[in-house]
N, C-alpha and C. Protein backbone atom coordinates (compact mmCIF):
# COMPACT_ATOMS: atom_id res chain seq x y z
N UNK A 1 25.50 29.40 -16.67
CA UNK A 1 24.81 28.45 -15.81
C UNK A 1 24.38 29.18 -14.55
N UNK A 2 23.25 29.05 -13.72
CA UNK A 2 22.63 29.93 -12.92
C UNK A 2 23.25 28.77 -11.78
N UNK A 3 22.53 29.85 -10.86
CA UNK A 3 23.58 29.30 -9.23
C UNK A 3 22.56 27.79 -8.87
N UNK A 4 21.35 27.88 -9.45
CA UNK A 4 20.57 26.55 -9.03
C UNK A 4 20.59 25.59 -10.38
N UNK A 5 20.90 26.08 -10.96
CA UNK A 5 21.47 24.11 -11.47
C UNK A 5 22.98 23.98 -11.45
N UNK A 6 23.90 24.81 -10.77
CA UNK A 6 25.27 24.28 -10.24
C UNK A 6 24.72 23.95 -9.42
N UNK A 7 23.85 24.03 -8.57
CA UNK A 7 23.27 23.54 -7.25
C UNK A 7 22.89 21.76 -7.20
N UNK A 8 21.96 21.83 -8.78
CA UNK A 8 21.14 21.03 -8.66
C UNK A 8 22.79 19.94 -9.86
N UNK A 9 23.20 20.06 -10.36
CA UNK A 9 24.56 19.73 -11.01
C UNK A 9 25.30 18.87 -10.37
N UNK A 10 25.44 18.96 -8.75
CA UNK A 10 26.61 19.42 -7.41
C UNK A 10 26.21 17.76 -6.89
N UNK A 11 24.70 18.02 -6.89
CA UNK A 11 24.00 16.63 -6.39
C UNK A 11 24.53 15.66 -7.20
N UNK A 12 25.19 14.32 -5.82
CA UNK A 12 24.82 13.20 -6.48
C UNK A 12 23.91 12.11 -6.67
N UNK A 13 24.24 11.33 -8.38
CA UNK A 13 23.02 10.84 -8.39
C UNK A 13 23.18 9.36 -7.38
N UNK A 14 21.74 9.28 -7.78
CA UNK A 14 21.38 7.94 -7.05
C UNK A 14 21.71 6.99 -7.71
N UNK A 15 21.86 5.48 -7.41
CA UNK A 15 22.00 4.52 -8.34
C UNK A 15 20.86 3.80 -8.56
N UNK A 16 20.04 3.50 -9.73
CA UNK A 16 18.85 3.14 -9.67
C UNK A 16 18.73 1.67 -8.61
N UNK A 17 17.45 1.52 -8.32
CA UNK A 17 17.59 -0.01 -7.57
C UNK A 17 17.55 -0.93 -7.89
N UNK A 18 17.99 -2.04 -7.75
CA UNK A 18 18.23 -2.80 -8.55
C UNK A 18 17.91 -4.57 -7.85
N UNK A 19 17.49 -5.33 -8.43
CA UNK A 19 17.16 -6.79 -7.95
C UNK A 19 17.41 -7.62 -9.26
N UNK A 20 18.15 -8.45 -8.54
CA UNK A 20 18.85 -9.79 -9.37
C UNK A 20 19.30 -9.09 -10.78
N UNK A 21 20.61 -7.70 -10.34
CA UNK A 21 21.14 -7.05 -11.36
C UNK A 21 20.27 -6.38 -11.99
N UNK A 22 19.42 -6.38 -12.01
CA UNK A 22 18.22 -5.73 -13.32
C UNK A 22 17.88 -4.12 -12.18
N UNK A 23 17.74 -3.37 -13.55
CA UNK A 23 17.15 -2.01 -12.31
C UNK A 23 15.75 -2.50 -12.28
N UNK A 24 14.96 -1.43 -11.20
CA UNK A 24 13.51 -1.85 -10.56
C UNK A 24 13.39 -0.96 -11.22
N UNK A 25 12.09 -1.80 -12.18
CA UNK A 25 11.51 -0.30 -13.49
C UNK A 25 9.95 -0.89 -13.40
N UNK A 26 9.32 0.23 -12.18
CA UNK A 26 7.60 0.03 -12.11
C UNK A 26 7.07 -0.33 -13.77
N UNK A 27 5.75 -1.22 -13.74
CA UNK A 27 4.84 -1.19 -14.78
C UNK A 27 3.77 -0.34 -14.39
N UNK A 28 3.34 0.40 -13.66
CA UNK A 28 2.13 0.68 -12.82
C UNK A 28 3.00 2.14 -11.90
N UNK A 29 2.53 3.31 -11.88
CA UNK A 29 2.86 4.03 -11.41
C UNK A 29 1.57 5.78 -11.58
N UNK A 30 0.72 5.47 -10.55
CA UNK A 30 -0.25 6.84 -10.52
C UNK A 30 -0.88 6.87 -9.28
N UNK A 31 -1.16 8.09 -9.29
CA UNK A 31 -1.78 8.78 -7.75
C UNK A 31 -3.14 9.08 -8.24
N UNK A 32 -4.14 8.47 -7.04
CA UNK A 32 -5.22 8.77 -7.12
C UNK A 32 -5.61 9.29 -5.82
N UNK A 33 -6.17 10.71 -6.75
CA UNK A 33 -6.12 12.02 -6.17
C UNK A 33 -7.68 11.83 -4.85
N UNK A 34 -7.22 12.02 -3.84
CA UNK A 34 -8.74 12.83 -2.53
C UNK A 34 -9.13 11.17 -2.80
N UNK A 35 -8.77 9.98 -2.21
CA UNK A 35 -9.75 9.03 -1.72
C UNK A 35 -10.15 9.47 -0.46
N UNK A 36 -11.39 9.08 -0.08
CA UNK A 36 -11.73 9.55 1.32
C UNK A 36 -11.60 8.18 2.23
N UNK A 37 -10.88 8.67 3.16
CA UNK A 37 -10.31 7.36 4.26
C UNK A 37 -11.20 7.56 4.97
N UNK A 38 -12.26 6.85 5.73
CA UNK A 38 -12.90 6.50 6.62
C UNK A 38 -12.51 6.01 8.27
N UNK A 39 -11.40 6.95 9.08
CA UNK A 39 -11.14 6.51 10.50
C UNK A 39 -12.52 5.98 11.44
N UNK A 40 -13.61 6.65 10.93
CA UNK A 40 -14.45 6.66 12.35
C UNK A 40 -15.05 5.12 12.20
N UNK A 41 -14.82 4.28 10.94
CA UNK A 41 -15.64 3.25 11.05
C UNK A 41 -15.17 1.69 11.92
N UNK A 42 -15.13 1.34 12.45
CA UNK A 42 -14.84 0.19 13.28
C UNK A 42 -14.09 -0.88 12.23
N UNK A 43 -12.94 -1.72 13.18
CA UNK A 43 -11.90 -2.64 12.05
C UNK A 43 -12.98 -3.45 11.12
N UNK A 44 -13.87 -4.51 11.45
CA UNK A 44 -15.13 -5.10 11.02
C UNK A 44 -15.68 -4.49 10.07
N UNK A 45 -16.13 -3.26 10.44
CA UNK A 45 -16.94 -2.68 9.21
C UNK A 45 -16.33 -2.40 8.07
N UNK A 46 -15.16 -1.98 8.22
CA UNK A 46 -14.38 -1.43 7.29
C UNK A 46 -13.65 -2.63 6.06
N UNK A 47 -13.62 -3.95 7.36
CA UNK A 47 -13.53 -5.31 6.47
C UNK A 47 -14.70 -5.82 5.36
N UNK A 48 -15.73 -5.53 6.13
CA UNK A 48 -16.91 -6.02 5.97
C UNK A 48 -17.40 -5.29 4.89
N UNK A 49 -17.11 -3.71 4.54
CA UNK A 49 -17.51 -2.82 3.20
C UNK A 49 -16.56 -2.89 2.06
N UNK A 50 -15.15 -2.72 2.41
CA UNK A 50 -13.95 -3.44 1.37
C UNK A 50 -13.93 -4.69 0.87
N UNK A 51 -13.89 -5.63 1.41
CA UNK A 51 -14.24 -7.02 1.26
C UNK A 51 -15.14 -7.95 1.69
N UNK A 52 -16.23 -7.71 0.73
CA UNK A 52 -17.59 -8.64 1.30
C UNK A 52 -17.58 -10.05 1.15
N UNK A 53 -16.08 -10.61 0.68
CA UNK A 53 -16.14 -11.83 0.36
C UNK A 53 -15.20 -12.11 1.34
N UNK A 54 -14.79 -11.70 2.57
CA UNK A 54 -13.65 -12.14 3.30
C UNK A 54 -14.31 -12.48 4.59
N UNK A 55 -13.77 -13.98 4.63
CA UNK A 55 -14.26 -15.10 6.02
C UNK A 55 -14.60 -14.24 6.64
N UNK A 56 -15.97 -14.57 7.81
CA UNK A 56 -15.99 -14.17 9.16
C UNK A 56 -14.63 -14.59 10.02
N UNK A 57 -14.34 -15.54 10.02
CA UNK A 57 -13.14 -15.93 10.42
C UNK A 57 -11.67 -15.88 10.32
N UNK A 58 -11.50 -14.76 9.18
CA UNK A 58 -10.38 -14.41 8.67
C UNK A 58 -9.23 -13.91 9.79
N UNK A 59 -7.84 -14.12 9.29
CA UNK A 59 -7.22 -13.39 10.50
C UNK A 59 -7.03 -11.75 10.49
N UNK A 60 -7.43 -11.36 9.64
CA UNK A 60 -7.72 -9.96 9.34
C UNK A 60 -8.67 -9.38 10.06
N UNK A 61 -9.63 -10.04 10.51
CA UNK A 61 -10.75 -9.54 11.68
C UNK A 61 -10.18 -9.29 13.26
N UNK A 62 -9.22 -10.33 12.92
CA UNK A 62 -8.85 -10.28 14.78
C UNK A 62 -7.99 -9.73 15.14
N UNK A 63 -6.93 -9.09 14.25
CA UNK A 63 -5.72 -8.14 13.71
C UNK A 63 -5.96 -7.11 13.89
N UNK A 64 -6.87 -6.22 13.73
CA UNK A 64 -7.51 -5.28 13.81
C UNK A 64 -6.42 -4.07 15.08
N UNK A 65 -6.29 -5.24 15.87
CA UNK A 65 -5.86 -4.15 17.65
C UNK A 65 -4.47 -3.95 17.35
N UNK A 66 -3.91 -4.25 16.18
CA UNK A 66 -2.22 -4.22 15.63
C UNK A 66 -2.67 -2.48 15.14
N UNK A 67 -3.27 -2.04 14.28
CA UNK A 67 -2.90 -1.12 14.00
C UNK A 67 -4.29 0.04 14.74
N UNK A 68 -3.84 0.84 15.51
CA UNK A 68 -4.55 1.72 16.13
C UNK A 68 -4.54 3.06 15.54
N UNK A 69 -5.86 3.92 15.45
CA UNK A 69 -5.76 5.20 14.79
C UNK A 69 -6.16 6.26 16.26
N UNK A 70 -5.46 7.31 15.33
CA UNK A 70 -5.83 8.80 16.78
C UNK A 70 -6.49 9.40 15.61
N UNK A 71 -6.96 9.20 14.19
CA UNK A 71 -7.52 10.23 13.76
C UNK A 71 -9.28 9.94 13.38
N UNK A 72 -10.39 10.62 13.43
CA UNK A 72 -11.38 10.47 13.70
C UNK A 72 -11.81 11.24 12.06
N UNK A 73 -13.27 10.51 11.52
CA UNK A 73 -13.51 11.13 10.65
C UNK A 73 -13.06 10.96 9.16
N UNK A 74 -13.31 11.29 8.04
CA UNK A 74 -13.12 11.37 6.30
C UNK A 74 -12.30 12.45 6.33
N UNK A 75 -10.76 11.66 5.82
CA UNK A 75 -9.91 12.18 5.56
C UNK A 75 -9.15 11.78 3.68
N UNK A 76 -9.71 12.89 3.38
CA UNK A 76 -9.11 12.62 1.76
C UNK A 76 -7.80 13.17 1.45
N UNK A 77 -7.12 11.73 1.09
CA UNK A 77 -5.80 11.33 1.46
C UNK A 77 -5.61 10.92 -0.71
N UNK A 78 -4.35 11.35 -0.90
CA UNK A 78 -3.61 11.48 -2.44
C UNK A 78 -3.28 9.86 -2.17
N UNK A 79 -2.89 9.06 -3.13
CA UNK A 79 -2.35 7.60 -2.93
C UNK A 79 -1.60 7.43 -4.30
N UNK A 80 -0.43 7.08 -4.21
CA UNK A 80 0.36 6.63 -5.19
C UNK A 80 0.34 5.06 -5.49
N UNK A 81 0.38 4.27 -5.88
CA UNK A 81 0.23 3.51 -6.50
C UNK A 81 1.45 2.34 -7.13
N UNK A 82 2.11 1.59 -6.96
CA UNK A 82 3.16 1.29 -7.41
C UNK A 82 3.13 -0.41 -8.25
N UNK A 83 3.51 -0.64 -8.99
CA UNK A 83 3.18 -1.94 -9.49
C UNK A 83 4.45 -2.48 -10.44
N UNK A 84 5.00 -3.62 -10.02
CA UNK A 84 6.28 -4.14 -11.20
C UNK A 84 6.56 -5.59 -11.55
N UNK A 85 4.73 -6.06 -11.82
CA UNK A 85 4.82 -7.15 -12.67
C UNK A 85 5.64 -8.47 -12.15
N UNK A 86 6.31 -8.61 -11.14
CA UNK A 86 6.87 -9.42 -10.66
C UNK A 86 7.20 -9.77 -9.43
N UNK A 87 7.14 -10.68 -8.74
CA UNK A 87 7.37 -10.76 -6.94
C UNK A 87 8.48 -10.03 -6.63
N UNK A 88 8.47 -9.26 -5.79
CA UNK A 88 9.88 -8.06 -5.34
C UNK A 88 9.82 -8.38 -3.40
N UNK A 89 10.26 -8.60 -3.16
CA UNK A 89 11.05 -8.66 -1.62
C UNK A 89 10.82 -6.93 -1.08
N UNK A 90 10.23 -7.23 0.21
CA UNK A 90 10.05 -5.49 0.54
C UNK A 90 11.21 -4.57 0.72
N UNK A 91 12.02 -4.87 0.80
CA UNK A 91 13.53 -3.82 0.86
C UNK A 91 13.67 -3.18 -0.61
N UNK A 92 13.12 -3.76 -1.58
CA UNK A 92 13.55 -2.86 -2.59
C UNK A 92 12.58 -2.10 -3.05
N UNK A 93 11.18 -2.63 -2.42
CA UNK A 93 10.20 -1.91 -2.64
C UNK A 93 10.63 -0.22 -1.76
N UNK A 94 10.59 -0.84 -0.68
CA UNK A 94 10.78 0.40 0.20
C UNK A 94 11.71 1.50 0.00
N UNK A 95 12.88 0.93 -0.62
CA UNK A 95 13.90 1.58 -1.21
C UNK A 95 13.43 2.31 -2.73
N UNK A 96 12.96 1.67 -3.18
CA UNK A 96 12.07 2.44 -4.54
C UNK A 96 11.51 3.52 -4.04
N UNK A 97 10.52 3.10 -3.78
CA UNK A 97 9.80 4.09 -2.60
C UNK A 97 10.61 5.17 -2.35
N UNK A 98 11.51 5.25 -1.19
CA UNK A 98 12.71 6.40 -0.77
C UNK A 98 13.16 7.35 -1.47
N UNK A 99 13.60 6.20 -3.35
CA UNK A 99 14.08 7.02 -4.26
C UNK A 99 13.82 7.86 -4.83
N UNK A 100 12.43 7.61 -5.30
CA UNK A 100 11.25 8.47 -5.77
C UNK A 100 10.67 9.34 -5.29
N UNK A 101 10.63 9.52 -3.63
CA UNK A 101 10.17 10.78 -2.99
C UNK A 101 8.77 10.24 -2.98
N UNK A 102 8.56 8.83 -2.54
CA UNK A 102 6.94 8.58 -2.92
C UNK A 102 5.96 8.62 -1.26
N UNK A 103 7.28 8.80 -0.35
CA UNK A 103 6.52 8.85 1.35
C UNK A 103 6.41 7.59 1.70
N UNK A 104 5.44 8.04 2.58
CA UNK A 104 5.39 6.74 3.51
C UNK A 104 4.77 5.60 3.01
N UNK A 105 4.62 3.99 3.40
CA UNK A 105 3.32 2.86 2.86
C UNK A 105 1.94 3.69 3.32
N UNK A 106 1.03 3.18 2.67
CA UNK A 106 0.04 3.58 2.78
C UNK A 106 -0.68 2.54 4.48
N UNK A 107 -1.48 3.08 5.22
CA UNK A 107 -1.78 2.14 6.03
C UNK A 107 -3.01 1.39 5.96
N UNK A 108 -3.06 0.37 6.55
CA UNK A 108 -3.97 -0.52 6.13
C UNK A 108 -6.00 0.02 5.82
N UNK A 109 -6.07 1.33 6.91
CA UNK A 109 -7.34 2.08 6.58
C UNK A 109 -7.28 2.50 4.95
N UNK A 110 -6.45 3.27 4.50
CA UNK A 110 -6.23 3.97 3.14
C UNK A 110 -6.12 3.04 2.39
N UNK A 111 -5.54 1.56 2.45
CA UNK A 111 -5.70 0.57 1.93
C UNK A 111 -6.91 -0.17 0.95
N UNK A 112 -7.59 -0.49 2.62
CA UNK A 112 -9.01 -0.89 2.32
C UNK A 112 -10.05 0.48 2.19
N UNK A 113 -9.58 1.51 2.07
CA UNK A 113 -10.49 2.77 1.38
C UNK A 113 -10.62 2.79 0.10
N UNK A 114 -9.31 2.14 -0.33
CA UNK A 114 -9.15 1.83 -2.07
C UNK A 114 -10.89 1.25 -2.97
N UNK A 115 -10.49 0.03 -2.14
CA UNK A 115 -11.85 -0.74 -2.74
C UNK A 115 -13.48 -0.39 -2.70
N UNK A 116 -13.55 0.68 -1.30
CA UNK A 116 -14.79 0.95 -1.32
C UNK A 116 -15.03 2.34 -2.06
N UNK A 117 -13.98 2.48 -2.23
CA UNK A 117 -14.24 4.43 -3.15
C UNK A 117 -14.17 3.86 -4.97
N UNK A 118 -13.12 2.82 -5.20
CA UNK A 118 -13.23 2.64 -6.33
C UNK A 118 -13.39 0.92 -6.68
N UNK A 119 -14.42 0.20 -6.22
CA UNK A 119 -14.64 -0.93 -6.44
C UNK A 119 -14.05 -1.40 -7.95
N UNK A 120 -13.88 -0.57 -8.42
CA UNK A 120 -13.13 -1.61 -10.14
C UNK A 120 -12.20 -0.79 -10.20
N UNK A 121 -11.11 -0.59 -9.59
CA UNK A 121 -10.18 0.06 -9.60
C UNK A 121 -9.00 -1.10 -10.60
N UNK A 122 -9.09 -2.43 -10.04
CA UNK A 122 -8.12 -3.41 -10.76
C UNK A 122 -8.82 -3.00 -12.86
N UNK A 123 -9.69 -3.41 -13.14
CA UNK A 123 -10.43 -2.95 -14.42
C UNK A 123 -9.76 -1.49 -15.02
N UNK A 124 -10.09 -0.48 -14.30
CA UNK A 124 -9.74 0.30 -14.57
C UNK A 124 -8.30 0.50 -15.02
N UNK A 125 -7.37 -0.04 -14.17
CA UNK A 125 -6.03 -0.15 -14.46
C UNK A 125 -5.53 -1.46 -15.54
N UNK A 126 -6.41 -1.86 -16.04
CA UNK A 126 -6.51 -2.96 -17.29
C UNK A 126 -6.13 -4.34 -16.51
N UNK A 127 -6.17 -4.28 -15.56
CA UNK A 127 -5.82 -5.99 -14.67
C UNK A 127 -7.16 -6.54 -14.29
N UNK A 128 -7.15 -7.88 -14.63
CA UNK A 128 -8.70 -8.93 -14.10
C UNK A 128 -8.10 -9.44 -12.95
N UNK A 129 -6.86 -9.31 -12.53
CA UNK A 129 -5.99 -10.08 -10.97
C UNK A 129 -5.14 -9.19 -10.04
N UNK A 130 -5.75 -8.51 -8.96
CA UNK A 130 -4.94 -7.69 -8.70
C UNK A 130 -5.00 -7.51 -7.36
N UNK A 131 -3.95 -7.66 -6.60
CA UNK A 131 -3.62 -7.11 -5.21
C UNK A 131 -3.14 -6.08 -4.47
N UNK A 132 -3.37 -5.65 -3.58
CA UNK A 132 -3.12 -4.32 -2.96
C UNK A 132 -2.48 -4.41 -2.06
N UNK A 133 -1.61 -3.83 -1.58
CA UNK A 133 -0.86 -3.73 -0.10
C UNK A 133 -0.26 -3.51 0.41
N UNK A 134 -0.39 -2.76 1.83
CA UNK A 134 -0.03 -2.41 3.29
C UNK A 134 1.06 -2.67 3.95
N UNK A 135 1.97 -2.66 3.14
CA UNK A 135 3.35 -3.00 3.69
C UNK A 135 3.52 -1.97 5.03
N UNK A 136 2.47 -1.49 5.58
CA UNK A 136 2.85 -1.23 7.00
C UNK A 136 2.71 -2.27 7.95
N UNK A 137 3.96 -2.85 8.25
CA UNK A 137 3.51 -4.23 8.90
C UNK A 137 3.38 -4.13 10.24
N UNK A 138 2.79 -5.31 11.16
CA UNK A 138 2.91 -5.15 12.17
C UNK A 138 3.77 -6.92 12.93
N UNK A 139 4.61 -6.66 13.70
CA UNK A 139 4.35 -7.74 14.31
C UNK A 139 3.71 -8.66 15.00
N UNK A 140 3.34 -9.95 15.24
CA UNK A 140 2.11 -10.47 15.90
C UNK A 140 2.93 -12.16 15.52
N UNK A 141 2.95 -12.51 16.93
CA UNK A 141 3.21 -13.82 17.51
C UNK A 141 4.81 -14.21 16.91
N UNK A 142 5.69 -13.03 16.61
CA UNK A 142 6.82 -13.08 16.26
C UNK A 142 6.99 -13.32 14.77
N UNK A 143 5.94 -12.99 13.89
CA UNK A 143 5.77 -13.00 12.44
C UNK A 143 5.59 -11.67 12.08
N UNK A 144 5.90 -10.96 10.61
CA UNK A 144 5.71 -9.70 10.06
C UNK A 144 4.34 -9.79 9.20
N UNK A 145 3.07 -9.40 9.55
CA UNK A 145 2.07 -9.48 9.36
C UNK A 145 1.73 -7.62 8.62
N UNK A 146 0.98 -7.58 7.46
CA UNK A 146 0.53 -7.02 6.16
C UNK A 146 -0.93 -6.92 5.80
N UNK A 147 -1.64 -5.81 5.86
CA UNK A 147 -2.43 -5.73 4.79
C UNK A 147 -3.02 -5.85 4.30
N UNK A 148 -3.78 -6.78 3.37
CA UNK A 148 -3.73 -6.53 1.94
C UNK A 148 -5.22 -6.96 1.70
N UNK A 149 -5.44 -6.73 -0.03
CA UNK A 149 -6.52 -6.92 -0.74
C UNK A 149 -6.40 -7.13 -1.90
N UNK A 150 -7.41 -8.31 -2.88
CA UNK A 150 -7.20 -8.97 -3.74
C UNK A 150 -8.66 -8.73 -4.17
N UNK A 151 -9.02 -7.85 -5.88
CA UNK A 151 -9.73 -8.24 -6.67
C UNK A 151 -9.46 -9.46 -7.80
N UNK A 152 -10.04 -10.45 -7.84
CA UNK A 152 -9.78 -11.68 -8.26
C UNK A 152 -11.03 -11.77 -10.04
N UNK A 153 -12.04 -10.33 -10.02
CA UNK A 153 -12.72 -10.41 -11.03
C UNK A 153 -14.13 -11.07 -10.65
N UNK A 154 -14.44 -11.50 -9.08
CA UNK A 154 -15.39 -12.27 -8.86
C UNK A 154 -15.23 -12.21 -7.70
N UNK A 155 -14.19 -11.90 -6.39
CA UNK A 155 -14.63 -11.65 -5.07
C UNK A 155 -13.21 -10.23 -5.00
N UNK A 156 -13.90 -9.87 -3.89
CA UNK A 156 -13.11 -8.83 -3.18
C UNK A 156 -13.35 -9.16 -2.08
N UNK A 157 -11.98 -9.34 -1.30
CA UNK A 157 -11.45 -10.39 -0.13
C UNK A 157 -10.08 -9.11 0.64
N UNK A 158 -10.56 -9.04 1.48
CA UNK A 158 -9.27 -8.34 2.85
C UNK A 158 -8.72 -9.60 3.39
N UNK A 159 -7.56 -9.08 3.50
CA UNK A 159 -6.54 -9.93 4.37
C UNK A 159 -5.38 -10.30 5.23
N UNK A 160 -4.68 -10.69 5.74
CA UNK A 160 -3.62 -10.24 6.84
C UNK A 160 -2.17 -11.23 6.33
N UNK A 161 -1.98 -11.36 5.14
CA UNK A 161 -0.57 -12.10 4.90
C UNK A 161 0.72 -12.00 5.96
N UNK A 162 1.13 -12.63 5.65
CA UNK A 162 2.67 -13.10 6.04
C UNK A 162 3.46 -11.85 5.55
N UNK A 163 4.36 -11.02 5.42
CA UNK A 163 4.87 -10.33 4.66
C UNK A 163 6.43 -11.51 4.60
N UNK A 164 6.82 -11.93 5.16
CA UNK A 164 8.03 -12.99 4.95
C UNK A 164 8.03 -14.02 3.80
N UNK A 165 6.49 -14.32 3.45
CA UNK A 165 6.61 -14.99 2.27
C UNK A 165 6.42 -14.89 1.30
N UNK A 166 6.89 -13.62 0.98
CA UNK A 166 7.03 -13.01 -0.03
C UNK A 166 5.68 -12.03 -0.57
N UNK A 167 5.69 -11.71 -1.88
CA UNK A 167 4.59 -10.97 -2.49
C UNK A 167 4.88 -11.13 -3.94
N UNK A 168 3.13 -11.17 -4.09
CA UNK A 168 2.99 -11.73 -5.19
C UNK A 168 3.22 -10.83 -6.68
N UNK A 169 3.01 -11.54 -7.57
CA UNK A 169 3.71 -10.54 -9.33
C UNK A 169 2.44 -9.71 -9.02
N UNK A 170 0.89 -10.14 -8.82
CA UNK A 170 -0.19 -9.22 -9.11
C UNK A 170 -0.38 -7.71 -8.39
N UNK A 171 0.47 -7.99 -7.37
CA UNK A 171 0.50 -6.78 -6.11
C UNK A 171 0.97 -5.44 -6.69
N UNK A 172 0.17 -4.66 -6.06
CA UNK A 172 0.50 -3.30 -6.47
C UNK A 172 0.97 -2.49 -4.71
N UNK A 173 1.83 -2.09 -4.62
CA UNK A 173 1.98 -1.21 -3.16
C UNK A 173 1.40 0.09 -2.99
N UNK A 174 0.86 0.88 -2.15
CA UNK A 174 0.40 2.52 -2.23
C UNK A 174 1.54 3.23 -1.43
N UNK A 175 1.37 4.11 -1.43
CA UNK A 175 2.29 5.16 -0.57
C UNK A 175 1.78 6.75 -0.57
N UNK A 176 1.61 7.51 0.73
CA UNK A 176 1.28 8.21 0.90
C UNK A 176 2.23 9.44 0.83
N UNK A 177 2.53 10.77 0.33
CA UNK A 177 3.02 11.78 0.46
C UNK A 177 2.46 12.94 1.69
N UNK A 178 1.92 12.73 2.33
CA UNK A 178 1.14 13.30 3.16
C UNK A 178 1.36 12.81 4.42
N UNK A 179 2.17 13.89 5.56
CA UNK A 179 1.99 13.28 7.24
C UNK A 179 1.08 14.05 7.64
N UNK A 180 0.76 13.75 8.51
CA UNK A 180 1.26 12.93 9.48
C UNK A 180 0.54 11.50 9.94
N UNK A 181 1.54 10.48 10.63
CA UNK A 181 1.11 9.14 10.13
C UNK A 181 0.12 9.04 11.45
N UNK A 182 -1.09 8.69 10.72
CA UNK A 182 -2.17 8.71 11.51
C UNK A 182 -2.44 7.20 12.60
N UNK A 183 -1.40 6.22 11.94
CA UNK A 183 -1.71 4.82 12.37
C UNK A 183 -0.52 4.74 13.75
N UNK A 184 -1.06 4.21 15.08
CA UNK A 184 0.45 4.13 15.99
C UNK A 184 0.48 2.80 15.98
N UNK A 185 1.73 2.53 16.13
CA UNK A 185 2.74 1.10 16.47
C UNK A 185 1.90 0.83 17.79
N UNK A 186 1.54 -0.32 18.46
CA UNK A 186 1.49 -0.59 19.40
C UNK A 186 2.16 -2.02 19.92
């Protein structure tokens, strides 16, 4: 036996994660390689090219000043992908996440970059119902506010959920392997 797998031997394992006893076993799991993230474009526009079906009035428009960028410019960014068929509570997502070495959530720019680089991305992945999302949350008016985007097969809609009330079976999460995190807390 060589000195690196007594090494790798030595390690202990993890315990898979687990919700309501059952381990967390993704249906949906791939990285799609160099999307190009768009920083330089304004919160609006970026609503407005991702989701052409989402209210002028949405709270996703006015949300915008929650997540602030320092990085300028097309940045092609790797995105992992995560999906498990059933509503999951974010702690075990995140913890999945951890286990796997999958990095950070993806932020809400790389998010909505999804839809405008690959408009049938839900198709492609054999789903006619499918949501996306930004579990980089922010706080706002003492609520945990999210994210997200929904191809429905007939609109593509941005949006700013609740993250407290849960998430839905159709949702898929991203996660980035790549720092540094371009989005600041404010």
């Amino acid at each position: 036996m060589s000195q690196q797998e007594t090494v790798l031997s030595s390690q202990p394992i993890e315990s898979p994660v687990t919700v309501d006893g059952r381990v967390l076993r993704p249906n949906l799991l791939v990285t799609l390689p160099q999307i190009p993230v768009r920083y330089d474009w304004g919160w609006n526009i970026m609503i407005s090219r991702a989701g052409p079906n989402t209210p002028v009035d949405d709270d996703v428009r006015r949300l915008g000043e929650l997540w602030t960028v320092d990085h300028k410019g097309v940045v092609p960014t790797d995105i992992t992908l995560v999906g498990f068929s059933r509503s999951i509570d974010f702690q075990p997502i995140l913890d999945f996440g951890q286990q796997w070495h999958l990095g950070r959530f993806i932020n809400p720019y790389e998010c909505y970059a999804l839809p405008i680089h690959r408009p049938k991305l839900h198709l492609e992945l054999g789903r006619n119902l499918m949501g996306l999302a930004s579990l980089d949350y922010r706080e706002h008016k003492g609520l945990r506010r999210i994210c997200a985007f929904l191809w429905d097969g007939k609109t593509m809609e941005c949006g700013a959920p609740f993250l407290d009330l849960g998430l839905p079976d159709e949702a898929v999460f991203g996660f980035v392997l790549r720092p540094p995190e371009l989005v600041r807390r404010r």
